[in-house]
PDB file of N, CA and C in Angstrom:
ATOM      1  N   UNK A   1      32.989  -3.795   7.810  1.00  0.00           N
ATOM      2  CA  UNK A   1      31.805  -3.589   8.611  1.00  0.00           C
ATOM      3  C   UNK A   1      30.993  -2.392   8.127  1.00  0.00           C
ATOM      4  N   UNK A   2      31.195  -1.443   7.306  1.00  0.00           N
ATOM      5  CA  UNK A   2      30.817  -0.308   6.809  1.00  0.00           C
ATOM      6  C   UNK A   2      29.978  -0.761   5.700  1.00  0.00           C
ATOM      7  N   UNK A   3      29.847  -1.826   4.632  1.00  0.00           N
ATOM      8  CA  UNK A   3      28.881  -2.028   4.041  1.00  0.00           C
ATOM      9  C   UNK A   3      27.739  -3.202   4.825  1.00  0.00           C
ATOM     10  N   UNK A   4      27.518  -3.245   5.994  1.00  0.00           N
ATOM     11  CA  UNK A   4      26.766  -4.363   7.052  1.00  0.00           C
ATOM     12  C   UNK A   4      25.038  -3.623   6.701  1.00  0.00           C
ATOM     13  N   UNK A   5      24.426  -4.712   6.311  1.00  0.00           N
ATOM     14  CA  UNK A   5      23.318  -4.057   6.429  1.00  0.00           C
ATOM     15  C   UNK A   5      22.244  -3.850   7.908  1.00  0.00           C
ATOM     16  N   UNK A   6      21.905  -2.884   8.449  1.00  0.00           N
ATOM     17  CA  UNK A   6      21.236  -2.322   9.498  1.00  0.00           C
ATOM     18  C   UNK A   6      19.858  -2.327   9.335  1.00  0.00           C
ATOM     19  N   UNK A   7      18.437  -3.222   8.328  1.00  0.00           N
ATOM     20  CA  UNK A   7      17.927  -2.457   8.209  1.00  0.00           C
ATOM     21  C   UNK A   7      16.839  -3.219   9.173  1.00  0.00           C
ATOM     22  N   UNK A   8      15.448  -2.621   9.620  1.00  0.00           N
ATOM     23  CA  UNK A   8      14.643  -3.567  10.137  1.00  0.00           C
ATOM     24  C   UNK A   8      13.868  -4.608   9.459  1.00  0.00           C
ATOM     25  N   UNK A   9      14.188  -6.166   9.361  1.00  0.00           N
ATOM     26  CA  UNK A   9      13.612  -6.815   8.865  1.00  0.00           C
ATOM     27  C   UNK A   9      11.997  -6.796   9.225  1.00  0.00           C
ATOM     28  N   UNK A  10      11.971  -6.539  10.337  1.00  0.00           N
ATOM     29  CA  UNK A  10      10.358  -6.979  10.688  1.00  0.00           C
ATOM     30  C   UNK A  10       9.381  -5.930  10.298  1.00  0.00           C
ATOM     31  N   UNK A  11       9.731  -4.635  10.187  1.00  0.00           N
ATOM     32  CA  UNK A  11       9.317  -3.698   9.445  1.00  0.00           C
ATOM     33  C   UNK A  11       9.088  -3.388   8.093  1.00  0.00           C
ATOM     34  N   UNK A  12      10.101  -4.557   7.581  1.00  0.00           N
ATOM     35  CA  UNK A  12      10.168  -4.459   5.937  1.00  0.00           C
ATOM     36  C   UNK A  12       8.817  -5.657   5.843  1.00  0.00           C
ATOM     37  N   UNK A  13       8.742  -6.744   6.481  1.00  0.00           N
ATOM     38  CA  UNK A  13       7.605  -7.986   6.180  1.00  0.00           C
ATOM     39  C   UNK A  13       6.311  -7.226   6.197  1.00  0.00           C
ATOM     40  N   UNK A  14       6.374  -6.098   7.219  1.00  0.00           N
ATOM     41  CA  UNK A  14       4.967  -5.345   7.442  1.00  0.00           C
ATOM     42  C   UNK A  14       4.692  -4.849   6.365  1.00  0.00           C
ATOM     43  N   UNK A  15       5.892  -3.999   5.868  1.00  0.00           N
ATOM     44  CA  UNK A  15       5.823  -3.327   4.744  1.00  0.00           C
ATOM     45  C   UNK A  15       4.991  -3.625   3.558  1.00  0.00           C
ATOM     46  N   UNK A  16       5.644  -4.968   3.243  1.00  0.00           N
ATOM     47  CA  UNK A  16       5.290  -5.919   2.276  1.00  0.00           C
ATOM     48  C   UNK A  16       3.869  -6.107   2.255  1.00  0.00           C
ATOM     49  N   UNK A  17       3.570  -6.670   3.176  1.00  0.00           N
ATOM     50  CA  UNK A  17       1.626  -7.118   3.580  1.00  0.00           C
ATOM     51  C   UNK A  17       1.012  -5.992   3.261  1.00  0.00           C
ATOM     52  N   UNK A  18       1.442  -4.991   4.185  1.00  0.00           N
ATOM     53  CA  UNK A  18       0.717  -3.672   3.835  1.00  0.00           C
ATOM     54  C   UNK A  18       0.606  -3.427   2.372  1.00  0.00           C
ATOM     55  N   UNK A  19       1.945  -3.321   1.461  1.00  0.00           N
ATOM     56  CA  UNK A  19       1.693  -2.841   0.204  1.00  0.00           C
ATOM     57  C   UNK A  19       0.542  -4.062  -0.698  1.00  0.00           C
ATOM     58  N   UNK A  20       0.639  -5.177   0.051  1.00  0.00           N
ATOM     59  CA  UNK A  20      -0.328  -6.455  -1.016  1.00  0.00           C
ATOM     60  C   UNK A  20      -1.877  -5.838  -0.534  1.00  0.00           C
ATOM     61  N   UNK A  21      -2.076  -5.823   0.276  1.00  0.00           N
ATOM     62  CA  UNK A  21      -3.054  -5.617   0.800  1.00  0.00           C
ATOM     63  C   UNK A  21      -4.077  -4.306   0.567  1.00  0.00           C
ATOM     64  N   UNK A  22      -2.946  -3.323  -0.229  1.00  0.00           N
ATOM     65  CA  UNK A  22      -3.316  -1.637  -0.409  1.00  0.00           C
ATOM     66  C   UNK A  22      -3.540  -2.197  -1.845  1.00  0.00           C
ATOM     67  N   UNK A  23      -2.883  -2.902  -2.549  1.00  0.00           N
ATOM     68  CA  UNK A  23      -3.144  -3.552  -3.714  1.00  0.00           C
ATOM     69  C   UNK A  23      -4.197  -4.518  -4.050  1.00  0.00           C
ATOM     70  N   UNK A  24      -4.429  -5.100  -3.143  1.00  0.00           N
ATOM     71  CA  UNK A  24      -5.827  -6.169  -3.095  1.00  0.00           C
ATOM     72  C   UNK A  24      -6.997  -4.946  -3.175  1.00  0.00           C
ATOM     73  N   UNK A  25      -6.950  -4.016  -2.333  1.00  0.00           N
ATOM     74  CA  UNK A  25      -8.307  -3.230  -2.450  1.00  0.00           C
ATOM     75  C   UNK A  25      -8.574  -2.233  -3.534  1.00  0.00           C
ATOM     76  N   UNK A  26      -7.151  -2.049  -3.933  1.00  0.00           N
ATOM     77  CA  UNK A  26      -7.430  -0.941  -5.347  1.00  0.00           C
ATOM     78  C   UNK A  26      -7.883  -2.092  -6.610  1.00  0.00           C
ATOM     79  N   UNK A  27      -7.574  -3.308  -6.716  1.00  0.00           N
ATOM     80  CA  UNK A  27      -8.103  -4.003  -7.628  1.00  0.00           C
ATOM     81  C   UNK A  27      -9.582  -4.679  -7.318  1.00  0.00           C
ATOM     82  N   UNK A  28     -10.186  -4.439  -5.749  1.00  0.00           N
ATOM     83  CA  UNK A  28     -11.640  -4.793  -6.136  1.00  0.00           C
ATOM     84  C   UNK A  28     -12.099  -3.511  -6.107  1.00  0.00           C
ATOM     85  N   UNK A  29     -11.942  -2.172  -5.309  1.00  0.00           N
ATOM     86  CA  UNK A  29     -11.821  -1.421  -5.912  1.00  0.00           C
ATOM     87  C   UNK A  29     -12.382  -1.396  -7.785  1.00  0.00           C
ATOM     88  N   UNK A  30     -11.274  -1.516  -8.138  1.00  0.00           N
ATOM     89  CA  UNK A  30     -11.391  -1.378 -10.378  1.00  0.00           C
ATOM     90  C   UNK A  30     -12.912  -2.300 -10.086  1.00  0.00           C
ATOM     91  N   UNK A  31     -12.752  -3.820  -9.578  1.00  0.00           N
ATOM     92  CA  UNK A  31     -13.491  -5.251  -9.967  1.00  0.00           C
ATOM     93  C   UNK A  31     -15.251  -4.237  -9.771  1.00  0.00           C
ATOM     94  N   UNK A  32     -15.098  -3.467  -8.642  1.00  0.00           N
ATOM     95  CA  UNK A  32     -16.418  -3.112  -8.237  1.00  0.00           C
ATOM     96  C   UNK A  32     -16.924  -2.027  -9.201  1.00  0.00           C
ATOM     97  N   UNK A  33     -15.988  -1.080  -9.409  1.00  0.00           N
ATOM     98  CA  UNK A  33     -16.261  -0.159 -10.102  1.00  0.00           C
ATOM     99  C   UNK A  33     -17.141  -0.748 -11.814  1.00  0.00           C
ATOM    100  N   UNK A  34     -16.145  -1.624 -12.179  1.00  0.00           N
ATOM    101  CA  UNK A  34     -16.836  -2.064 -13.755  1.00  0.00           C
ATOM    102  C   UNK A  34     -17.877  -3.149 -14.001  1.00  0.00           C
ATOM    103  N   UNK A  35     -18.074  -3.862 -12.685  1.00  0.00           N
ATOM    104  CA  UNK A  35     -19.264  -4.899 -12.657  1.00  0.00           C
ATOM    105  C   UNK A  35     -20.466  -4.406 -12.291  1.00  0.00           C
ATOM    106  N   UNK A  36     -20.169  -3.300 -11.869  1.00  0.00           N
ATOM    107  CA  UNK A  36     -21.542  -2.102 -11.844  1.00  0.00           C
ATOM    108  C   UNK A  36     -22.393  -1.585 -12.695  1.00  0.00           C
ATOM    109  N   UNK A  37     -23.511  -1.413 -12.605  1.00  0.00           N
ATOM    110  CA  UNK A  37     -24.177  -0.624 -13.650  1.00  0.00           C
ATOM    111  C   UNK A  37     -24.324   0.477 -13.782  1.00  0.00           C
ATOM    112  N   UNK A  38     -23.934   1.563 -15.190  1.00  0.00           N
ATOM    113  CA  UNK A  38     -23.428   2.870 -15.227  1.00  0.00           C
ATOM    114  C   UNK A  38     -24.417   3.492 -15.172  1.00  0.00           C
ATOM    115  N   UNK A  39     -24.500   4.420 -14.641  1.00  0.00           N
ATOM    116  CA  UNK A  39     -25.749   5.553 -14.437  1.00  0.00           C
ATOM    117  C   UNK A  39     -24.638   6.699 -13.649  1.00  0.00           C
ATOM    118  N   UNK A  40     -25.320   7.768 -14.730  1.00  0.00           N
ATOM    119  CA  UNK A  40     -24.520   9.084 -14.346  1.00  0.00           C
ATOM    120  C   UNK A  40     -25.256   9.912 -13.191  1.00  0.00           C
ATOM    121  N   UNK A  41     -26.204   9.412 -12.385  1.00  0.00           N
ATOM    122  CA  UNK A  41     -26.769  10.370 -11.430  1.00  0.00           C
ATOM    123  C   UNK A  41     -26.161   9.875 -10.388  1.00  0.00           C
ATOM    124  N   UNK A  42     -25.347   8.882 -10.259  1.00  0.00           N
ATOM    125  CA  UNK A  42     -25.218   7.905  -8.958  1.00  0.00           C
ATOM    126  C   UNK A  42     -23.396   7.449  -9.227  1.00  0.00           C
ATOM    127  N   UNK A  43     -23.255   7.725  -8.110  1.00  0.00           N
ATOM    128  CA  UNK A  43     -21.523   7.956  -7.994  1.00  0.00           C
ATOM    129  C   UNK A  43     -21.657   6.361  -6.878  1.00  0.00           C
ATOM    130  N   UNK A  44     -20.611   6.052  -7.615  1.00  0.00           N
ATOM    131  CA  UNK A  44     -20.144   4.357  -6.843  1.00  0.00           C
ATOM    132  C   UNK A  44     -19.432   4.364  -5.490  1.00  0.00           C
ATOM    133  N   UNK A  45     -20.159   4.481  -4.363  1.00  0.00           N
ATOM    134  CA  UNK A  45     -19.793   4.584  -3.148  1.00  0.00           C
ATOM    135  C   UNK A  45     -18.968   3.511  -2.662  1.00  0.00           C
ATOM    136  N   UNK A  46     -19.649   2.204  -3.195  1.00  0.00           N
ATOM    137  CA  UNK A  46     -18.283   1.379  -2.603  1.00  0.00           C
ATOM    138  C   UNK A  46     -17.089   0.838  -3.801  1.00  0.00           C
ATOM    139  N   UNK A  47     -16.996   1.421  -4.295  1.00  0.00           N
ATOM    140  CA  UNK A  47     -15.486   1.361  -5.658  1.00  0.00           C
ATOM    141  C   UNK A  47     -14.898   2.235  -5.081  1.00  0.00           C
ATOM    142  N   UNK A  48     -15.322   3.347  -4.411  1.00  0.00           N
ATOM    143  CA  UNK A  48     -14.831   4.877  -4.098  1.00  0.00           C
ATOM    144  C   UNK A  48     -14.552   4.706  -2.491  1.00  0.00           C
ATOM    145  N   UNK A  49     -14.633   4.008  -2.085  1.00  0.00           N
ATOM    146  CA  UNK A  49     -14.417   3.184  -0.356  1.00  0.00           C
ATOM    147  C   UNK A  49     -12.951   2.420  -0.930  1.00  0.00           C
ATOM    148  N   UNK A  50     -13.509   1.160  -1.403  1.00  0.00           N
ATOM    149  CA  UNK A  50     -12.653   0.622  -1.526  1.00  0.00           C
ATOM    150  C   UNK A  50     -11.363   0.909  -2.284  1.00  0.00           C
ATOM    151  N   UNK A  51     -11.331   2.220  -3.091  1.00  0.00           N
ATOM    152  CA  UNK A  51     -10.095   2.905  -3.753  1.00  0.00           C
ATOM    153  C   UNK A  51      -9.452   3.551  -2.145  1.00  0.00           C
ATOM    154  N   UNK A  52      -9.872   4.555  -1.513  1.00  0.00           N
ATOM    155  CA  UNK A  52      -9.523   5.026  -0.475  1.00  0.00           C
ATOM    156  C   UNK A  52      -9.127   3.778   0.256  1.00  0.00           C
ATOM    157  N   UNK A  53      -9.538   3.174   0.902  1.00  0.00           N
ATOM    158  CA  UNK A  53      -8.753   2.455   1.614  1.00  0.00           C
ATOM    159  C   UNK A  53      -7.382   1.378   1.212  1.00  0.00           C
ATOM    160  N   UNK A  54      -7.668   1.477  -0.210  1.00  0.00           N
ATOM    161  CA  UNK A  54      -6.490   0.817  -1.005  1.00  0.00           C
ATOM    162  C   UNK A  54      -5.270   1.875  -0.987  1.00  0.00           C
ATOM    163  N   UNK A  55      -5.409   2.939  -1.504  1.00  0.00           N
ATOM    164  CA  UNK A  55      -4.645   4.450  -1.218  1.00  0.00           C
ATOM    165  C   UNK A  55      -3.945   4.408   0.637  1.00  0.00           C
ATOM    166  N   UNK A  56      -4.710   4.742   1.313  1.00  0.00           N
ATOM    167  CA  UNK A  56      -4.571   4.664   2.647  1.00  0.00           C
ATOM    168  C   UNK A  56      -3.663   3.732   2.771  1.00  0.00           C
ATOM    169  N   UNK A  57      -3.677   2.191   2.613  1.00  0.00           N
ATOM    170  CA  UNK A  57      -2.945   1.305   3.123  1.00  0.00           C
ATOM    171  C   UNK A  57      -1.419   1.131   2.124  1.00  0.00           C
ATOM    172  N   UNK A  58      -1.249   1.298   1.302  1.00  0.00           N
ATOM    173  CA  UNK A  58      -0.457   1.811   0.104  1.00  0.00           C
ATOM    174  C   UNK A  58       0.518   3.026   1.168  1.00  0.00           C
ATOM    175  N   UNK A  59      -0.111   3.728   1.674  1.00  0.00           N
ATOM    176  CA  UNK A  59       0.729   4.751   1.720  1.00  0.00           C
ATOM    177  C   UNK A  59       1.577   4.580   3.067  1.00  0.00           C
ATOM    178  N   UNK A  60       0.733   3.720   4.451  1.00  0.00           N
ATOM    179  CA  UNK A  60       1.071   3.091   5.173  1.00  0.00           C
ATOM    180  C   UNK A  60       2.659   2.229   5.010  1.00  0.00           C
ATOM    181  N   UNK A  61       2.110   1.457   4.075  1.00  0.00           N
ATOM    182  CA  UNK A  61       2.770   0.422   3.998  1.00  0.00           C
ATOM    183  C   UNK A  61       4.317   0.829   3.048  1.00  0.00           C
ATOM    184  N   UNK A  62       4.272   2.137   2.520  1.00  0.00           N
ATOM    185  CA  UNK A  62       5.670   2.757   1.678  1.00  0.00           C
ATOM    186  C   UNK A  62       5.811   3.927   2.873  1.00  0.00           C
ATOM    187  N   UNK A  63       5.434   3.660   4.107  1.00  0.00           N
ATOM    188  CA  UNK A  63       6.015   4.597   5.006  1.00  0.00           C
ATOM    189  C   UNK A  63       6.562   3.945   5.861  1.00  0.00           C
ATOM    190  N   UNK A  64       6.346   2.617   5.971  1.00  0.00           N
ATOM    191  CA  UNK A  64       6.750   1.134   6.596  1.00  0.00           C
ATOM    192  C   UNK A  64       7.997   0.869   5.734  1.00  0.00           C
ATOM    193  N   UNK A  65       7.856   1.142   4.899  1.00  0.00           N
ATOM    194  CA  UNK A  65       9.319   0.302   3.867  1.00  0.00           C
ATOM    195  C   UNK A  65      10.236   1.849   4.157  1.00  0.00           C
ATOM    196  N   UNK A  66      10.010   2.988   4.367  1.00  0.00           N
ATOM    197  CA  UNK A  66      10.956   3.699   4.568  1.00  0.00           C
ATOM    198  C   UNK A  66      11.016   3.730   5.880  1.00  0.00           C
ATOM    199  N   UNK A  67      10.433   3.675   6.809  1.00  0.00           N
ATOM    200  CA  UNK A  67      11.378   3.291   8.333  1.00  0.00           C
ATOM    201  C   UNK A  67      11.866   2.116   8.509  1.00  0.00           C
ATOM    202  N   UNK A  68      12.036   1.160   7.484  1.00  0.00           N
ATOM    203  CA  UNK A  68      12.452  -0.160   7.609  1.00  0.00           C
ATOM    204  C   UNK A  68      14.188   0.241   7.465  1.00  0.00           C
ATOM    205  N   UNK A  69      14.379   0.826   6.513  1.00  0.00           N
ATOM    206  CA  UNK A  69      16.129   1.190   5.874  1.00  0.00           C
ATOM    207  C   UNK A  69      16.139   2.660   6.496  1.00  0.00           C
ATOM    208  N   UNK A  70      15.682   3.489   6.980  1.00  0.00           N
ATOM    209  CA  UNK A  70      15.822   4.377   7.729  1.00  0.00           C
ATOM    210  C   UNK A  70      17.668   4.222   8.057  1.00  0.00           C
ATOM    211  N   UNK A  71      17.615   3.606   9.135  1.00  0.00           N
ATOM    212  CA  UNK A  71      19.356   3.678   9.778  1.00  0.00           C
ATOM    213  C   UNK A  71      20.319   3.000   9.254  1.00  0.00           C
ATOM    214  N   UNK A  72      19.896   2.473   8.179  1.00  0.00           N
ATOM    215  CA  UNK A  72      20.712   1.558   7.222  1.00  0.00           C
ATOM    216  C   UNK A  72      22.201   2.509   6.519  1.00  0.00           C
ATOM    217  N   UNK A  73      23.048   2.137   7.095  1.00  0.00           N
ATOM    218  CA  UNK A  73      23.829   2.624   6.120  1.00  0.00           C
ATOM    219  C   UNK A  73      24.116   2.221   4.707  1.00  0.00           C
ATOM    220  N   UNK A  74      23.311   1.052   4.485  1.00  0.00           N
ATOM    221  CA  UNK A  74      23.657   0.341   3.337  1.00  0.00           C
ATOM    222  C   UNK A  74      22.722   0.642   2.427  1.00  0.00           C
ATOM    223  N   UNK A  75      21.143   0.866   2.577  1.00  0.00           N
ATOM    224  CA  UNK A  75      19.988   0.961   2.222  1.00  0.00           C
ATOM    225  C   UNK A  75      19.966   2.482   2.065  1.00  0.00           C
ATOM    226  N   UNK A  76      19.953   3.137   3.321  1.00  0.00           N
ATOM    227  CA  UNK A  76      19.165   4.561   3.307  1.00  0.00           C
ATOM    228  C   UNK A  76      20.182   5.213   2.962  1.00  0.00           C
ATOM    229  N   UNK A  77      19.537   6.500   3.304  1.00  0.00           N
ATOM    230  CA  UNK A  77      20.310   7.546   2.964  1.00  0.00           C
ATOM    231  C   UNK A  77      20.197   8.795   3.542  1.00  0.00           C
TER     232      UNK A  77
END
């Protein structure tokens, strides 16, 4: 019973979404940034949105995967 895993499944599925999802926006994020037209007086407000909120949910979602194995004796630590 000492190797039983404890961990929260439903927390880990969140986890998961969250991390696709922090990943979906850092790649339109990049998509927005380079289909743009370059001009150095003018900073890309929505590449620079959509990086932040890709970041943001990323970080969510690997704070979700560590309270998921949190009480795990098998997982955490």
């Amino acid at each position: 019973m000492a190797n039983q895993c404890d961990c929260n499944w439903t927390m880990s599925l969140i986890s998961v979404i969250l991390l696709a999802i922090g990943i979906y926006f850092l790649v339109w994020g990049f998509v927005s940034q380079t289909t743009s037209g370059i001009s150095w007086d003018f900073l890309d407000w929505n590449a620079a949105l959509f990086y932040l909120i890709g970041v943001l949910v990323l970080v969510f979602g690997k704070m979700a995967k560590w309270g998921s194995s949190a009480n795990c004796k098998l997982h955490g630590k």
